[in-house]
N, C-alpha and C. Protein backbone atom coordinates (compact mmCIF):
# COMPACT_ATOMS: atom_id res chain seq x y z
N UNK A 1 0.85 -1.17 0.00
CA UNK A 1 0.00 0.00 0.00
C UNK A 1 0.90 1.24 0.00
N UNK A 2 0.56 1.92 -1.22
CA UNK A 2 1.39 3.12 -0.90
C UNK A 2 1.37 4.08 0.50
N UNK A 3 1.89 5.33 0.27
CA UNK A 3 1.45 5.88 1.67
C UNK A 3 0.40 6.79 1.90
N UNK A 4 -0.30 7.34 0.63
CA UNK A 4 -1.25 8.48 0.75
C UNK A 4 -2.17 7.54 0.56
N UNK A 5 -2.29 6.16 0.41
CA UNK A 5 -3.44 5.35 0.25
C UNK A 5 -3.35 4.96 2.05
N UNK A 6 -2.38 4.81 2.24
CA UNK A 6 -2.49 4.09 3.58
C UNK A 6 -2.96 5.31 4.56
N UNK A 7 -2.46 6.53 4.60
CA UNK A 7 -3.20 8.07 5.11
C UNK A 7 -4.70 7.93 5.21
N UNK A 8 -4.86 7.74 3.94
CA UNK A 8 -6.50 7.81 3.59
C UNK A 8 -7.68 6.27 4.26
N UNK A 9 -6.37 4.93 4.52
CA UNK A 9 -7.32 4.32 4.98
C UNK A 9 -7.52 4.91 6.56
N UNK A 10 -5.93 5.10 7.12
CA UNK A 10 -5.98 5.69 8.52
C UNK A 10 -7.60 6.73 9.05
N UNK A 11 -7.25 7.95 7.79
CA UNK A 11 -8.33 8.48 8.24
C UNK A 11 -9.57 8.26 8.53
N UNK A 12 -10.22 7.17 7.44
CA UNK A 12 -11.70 6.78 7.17
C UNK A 12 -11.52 6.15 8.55
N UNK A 13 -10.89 5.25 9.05
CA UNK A 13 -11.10 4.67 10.84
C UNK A 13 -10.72 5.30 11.40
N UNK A 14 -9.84 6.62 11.74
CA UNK A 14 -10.55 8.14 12.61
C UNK A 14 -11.99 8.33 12.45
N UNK A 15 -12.23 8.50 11.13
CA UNK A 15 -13.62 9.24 11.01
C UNK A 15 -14.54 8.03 11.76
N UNK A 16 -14.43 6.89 11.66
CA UNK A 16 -15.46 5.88 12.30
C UNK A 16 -15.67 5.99 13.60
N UNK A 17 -14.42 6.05 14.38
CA UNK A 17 -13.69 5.90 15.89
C UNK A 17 -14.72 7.48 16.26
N UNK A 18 -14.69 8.34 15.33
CA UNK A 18 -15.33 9.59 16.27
C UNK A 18 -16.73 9.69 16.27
N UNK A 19 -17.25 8.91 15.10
CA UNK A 19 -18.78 8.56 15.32
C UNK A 19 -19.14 7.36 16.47
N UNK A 20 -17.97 6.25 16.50
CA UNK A 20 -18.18 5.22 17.21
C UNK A 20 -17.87 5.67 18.77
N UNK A 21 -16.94 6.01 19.27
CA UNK A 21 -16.23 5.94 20.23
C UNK A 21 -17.45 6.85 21.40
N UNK A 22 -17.98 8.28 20.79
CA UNK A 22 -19.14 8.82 21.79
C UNK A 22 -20.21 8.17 22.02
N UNK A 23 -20.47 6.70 21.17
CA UNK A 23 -21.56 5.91 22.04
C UNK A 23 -21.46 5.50 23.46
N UNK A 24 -19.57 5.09 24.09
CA UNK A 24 -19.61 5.06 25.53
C UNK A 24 -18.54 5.30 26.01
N UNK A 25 -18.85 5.50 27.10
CA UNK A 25 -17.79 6.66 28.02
C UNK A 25 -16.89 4.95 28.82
N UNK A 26 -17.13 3.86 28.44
CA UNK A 26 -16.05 2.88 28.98
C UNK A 26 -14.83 2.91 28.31
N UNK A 27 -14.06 2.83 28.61
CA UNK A 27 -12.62 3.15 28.46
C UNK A 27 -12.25 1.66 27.64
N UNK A 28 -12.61 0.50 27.80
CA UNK A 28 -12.21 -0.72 27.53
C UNK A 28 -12.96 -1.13 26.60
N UNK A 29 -14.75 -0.49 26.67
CA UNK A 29 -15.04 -0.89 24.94
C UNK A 29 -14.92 0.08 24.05
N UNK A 30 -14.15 1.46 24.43
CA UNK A 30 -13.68 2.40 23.53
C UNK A 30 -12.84 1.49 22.83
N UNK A 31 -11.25 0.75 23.94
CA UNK A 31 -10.34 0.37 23.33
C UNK A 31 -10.82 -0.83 22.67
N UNK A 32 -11.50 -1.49 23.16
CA UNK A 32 -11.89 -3.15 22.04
C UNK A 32 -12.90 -2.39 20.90
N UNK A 33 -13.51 -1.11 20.43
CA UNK A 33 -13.55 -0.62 19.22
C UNK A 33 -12.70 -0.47 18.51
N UNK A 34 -11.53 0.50 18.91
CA UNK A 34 -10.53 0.64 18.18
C UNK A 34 -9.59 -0.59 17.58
N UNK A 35 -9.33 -1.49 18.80
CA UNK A 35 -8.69 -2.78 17.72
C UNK A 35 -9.43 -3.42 17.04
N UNK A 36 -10.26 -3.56 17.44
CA UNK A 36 -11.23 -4.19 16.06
C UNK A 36 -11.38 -3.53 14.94
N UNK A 37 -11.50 -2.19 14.75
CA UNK A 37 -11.64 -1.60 13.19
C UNK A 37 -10.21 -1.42 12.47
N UNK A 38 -9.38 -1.05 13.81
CA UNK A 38 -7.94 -1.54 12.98
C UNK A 38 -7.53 -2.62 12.62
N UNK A 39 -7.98 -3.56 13.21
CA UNK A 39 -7.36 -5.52 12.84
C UNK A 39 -8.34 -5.78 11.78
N UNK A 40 -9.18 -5.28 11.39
CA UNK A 40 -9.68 -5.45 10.27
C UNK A 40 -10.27 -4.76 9.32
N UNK A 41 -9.16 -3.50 9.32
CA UNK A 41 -9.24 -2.80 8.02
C UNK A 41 -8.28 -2.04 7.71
N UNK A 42 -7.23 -3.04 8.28
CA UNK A 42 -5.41 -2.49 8.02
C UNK A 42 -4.92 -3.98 7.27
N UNK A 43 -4.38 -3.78 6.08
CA UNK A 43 -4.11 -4.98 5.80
C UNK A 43 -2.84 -5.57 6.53
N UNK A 44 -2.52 -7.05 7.10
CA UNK A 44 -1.82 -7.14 7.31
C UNK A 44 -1.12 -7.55 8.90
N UNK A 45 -2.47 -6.73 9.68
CA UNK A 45 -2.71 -6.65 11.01
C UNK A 45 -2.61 -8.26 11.72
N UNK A 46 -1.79 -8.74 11.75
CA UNK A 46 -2.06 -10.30 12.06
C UNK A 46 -2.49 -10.23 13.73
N UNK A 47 -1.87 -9.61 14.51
CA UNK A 47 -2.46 -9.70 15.75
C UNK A 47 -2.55 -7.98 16.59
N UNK A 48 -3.97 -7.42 17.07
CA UNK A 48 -4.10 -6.08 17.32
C UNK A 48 -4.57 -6.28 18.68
N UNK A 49 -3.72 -5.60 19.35
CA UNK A 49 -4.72 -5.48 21.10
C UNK A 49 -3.71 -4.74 22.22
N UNK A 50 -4.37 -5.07 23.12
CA UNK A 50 -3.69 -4.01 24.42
C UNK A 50 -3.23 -4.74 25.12
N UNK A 51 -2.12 -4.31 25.95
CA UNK A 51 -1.41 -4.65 26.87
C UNK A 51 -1.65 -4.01 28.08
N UNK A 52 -2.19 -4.47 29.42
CA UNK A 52 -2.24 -3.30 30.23
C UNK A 52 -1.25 -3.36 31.10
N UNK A 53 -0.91 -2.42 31.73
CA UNK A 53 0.04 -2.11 33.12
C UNK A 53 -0.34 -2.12 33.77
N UNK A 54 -0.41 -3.07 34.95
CA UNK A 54 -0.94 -3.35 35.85
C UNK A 54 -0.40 -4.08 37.01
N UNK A 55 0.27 -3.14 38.09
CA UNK A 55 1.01 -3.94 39.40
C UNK A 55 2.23 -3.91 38.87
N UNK A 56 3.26 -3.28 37.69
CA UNK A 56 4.10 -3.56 36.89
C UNK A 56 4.43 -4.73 36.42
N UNK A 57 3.60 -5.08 35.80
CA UNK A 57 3.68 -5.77 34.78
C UNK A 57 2.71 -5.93 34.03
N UNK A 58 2.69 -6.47 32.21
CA UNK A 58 1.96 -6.56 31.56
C UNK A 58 1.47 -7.23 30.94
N UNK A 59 0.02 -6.94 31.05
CA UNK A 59 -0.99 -8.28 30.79
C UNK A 59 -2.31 -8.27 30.20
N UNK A 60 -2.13 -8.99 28.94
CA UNK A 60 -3.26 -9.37 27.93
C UNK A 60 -4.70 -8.89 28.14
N UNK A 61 -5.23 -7.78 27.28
CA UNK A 61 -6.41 -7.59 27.67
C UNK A 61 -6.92 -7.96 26.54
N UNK A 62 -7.81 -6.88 25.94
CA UNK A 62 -8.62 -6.76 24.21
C UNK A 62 -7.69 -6.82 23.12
N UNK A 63 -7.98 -7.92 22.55
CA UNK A 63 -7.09 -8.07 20.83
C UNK A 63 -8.55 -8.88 20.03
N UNK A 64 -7.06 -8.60 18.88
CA UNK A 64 -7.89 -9.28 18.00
C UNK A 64 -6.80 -9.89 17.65
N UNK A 65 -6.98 -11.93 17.07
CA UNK A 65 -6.00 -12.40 16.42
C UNK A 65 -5.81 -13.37 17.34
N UNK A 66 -4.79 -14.43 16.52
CA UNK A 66 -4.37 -15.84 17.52
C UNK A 66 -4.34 -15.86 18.86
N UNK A 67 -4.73 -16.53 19.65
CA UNK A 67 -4.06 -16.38 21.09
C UNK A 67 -2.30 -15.75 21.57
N UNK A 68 -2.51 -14.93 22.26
CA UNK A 68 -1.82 -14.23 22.58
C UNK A 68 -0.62 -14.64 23.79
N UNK A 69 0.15 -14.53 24.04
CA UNK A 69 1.39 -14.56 25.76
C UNK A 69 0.44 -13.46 26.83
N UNK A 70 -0.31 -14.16 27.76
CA UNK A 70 -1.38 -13.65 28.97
C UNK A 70 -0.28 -13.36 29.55
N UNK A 71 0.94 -12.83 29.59
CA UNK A 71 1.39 -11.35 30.48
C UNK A 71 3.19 -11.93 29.97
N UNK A 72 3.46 -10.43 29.53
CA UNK A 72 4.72 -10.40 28.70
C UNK A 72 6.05 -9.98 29.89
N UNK A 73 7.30 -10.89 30.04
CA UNK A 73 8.07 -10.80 30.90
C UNK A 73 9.05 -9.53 31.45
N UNK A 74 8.61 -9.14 32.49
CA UNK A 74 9.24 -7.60 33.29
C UNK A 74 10.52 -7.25 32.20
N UNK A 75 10.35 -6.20 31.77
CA UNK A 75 11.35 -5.46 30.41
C UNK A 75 12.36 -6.15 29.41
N UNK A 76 10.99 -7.23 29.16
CA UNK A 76 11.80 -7.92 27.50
C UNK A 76 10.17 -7.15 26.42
N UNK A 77 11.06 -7.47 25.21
CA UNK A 77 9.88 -7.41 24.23
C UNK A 77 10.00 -6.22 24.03
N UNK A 78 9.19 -5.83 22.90
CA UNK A 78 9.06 -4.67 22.19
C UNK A 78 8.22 -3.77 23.03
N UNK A 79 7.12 -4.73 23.62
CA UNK A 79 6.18 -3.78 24.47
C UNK A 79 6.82 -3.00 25.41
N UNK A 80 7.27 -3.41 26.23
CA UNK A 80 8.32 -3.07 27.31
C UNK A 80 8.92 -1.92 26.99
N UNK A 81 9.69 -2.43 25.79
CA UNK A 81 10.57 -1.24 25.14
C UNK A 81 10.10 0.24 25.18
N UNK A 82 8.68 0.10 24.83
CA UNK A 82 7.51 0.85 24.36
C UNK A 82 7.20 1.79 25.56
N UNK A 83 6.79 0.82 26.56
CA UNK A 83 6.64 1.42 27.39
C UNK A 83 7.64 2.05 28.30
N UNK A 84 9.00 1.33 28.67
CA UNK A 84 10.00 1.97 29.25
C UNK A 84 10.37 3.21 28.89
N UNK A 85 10.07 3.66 27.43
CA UNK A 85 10.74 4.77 26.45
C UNK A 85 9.68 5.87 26.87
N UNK A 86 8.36 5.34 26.96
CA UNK A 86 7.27 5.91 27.14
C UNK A 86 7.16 6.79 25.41
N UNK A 87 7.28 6.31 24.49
CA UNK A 87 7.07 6.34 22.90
C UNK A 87 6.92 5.04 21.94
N UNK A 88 6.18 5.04 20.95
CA UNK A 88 6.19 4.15 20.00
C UNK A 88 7.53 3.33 19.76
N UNK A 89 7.72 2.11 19.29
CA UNK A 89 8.94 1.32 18.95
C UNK A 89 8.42 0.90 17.36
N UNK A 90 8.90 0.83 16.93
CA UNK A 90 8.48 0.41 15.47
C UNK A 90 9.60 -1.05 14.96
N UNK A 91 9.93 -1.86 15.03
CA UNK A 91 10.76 -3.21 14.63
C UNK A 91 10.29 -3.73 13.16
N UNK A 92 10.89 -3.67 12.30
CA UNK A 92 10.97 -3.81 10.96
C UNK A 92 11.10 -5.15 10.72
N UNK A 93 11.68 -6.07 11.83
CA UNK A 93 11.99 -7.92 11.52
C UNK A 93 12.31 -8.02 13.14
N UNK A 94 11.35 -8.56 13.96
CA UNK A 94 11.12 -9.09 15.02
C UNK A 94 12.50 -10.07 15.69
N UNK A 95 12.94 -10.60 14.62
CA UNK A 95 13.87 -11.95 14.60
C UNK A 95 14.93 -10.94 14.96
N UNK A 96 14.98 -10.11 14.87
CA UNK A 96 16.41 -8.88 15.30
C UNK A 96 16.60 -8.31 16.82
N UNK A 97 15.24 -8.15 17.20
CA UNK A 97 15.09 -7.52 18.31
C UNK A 97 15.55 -8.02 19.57
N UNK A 98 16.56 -7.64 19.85
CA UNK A 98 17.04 -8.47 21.38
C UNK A 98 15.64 -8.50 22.67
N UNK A 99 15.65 -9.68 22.75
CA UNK A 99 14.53 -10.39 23.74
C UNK A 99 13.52 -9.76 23.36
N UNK A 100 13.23 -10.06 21.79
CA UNK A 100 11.97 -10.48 21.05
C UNK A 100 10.96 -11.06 22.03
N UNK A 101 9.55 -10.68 22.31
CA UNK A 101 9.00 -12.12 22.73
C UNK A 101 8.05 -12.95 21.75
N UNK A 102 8.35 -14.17 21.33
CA UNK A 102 7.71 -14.38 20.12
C UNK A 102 6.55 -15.15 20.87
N UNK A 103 5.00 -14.61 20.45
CA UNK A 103 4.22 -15.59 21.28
C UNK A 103 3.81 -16.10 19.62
N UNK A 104 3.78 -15.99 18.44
CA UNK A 104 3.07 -16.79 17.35
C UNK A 104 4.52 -16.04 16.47
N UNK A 105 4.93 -17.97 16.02
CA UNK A 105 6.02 -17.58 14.92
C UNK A 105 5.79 -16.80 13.62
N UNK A 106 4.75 -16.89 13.38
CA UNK A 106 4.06 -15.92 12.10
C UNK A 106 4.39 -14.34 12.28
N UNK A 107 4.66 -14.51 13.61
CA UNK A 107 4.97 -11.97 13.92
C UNK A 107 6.22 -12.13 13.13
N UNK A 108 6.53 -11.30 11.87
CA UNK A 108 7.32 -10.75 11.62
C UNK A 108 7.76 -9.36 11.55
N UNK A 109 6.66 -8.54 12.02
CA UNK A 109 7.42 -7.45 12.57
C UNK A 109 6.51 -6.36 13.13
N UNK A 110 6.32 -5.39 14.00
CA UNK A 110 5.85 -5.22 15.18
C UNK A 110 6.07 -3.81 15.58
N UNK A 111 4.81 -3.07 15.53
CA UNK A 111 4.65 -1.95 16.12
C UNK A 111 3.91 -1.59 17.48
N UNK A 112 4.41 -0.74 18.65
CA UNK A 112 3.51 -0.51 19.89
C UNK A 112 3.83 0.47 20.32
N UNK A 113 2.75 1.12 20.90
CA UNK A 113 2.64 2.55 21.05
C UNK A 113 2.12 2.66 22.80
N UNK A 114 2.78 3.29 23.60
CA UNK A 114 2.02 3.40 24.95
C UNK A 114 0.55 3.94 24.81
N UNK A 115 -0.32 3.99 25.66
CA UNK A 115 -1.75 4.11 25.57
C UNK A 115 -1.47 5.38 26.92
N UNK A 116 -2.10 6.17 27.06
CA UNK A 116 -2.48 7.21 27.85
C UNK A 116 -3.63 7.37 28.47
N UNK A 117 -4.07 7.37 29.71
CA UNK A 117 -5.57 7.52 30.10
C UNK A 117 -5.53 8.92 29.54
N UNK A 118 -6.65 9.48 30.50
CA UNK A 118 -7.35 10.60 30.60
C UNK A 118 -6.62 11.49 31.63
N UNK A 119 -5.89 11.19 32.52
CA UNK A 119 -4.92 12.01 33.68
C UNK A 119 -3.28 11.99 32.48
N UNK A 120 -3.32 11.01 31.47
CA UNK A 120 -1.98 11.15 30.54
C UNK A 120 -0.86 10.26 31.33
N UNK A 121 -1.12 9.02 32.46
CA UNK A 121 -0.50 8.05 32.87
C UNK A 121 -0.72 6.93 31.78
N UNK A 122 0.58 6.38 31.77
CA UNK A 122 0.97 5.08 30.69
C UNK A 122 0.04 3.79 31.48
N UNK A 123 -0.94 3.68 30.71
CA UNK A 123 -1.82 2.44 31.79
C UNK A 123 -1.64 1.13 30.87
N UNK A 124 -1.77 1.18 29.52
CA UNK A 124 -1.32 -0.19 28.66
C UNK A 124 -0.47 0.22 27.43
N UNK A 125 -0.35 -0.74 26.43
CA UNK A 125 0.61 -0.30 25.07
C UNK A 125 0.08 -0.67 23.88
N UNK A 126 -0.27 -0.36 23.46
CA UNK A 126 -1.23 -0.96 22.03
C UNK A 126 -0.04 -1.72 21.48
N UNK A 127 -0.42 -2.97 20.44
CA UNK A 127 0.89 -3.79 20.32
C UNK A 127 -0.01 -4.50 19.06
N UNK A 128 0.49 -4.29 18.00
CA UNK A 128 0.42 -4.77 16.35
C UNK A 128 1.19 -5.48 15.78
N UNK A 129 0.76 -6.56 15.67
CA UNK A 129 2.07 -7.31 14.61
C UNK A 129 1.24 -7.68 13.26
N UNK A 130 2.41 -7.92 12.40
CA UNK A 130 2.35 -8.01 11.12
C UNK A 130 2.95 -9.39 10.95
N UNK A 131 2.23 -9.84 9.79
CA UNK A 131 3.10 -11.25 9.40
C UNK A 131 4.34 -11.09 8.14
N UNK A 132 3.92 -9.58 7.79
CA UNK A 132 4.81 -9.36 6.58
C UNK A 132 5.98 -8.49 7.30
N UNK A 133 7.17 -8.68 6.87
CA UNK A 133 8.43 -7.92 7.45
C UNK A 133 8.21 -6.25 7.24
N UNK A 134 8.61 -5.64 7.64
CA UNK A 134 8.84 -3.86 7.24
C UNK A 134 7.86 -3.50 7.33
N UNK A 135 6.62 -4.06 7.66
CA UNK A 135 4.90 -3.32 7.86
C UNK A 135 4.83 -2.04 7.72
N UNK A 136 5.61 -1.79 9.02
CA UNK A 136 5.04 -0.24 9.94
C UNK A 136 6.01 1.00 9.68
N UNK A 137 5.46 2.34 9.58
CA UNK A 137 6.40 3.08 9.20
C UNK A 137 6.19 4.51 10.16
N UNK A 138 6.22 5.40 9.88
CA UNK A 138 5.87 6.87 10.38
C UNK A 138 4.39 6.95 10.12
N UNK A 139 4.19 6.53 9.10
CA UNK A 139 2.54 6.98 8.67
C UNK A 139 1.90 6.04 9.97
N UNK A 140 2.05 4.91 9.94
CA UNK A 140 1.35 4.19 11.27
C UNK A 140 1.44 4.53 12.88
N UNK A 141 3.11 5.43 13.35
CA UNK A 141 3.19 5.79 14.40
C UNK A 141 2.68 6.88 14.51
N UNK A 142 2.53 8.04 13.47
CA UNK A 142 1.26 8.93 13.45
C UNK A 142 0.01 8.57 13.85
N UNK A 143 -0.35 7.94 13.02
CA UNK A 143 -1.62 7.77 13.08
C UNK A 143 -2.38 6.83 14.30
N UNK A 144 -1.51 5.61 14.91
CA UNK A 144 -1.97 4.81 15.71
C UNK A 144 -1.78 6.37 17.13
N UNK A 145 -0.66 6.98 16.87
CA UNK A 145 -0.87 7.63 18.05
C UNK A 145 -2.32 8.62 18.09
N UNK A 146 -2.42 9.01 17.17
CA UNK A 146 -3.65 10.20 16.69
C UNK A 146 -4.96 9.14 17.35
N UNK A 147 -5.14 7.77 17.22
CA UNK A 147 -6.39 7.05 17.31
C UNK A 147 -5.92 6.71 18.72
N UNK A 148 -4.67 6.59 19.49
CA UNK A 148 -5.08 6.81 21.10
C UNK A 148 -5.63 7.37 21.49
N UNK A 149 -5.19 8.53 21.20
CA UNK A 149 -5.33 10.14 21.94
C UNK A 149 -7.38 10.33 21.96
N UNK A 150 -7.83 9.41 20.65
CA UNK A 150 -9.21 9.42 20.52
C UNK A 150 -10.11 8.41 22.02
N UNK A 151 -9.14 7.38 22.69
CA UNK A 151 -10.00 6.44 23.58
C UNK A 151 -10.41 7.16 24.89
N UNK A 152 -9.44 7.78 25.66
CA UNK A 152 -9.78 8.62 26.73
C UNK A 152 -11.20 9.00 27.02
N UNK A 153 -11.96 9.03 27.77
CA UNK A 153 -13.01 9.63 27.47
C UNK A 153 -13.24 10.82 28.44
């Protein structure tokens, strides 16, 4: 997908997320809206969902996609990364990433973005993998951040 095509799908699921998202003020079926219209209308999306922070450490909430690793090990993984940095990580080939955590050999490569409540504390990490290598680029860390900033309520 080029990139002003991929802009334009981004936007049309903004535009959904802002008709969808004011039906409810829950924070958790805001976020299980949002991965769902992204895991299935981003090509490519092999596994979409949240990670929450919780007690420090993090653990499997709303996705979409294969069964998932129900809580990812104290600062390995991309998520981690993600969240330690407190910014997006973007990994182009998973198989590179020192203490990768591979929960389905099919992730080949892997974007996650911290999640922000409504006070702007890091409470989970949104976490995307792709089965195709090089997926994710700027246009996606834009934009996945732009469709956080939408769950807060």
């Amino acid at each position: 997908m080029d990139r002003q095509a991929k802009i334009d799908r981004y936007d049309r699921i903004i535009a959904q997320l802002k008709t969808l998202l004011p039906k409810s003020s829950d924070e958790q079926a805001r976020m299980a809206t949002a991965v769902a219209l992204l895991h299935h209308k981003m090509n490519h999306f092999f596994w979409t969902g949240f990670y929450e922070l919780k007690d420090g450490r993090l653990i499997v909430k709303l996705y979409q996609g294969p069964v998932a690793c129900m809580e990812l090990p104290k600062d390995t993984g991309v998520c981690w990364a993600a969240v330690n940095a407190a910014k997006p990580v973007i990994v182009p080939d998973v198989h590179e990433f020192p203490d990768h955590i591979a929960c389905d050999s099919r992730s080949q490569s892997e974007i996650c973005v911290p999640y922000r409540n409504a006070d702007g504390d890091i409470t989970a990490v949104l976490d995307i993998d792709s089965d195709v290598l090089n997926n994710f680029d700027d246009i996606d860390e834009m934009k996945l951040v732009e469709i956080l900033a939408l769950i807060p309520a």
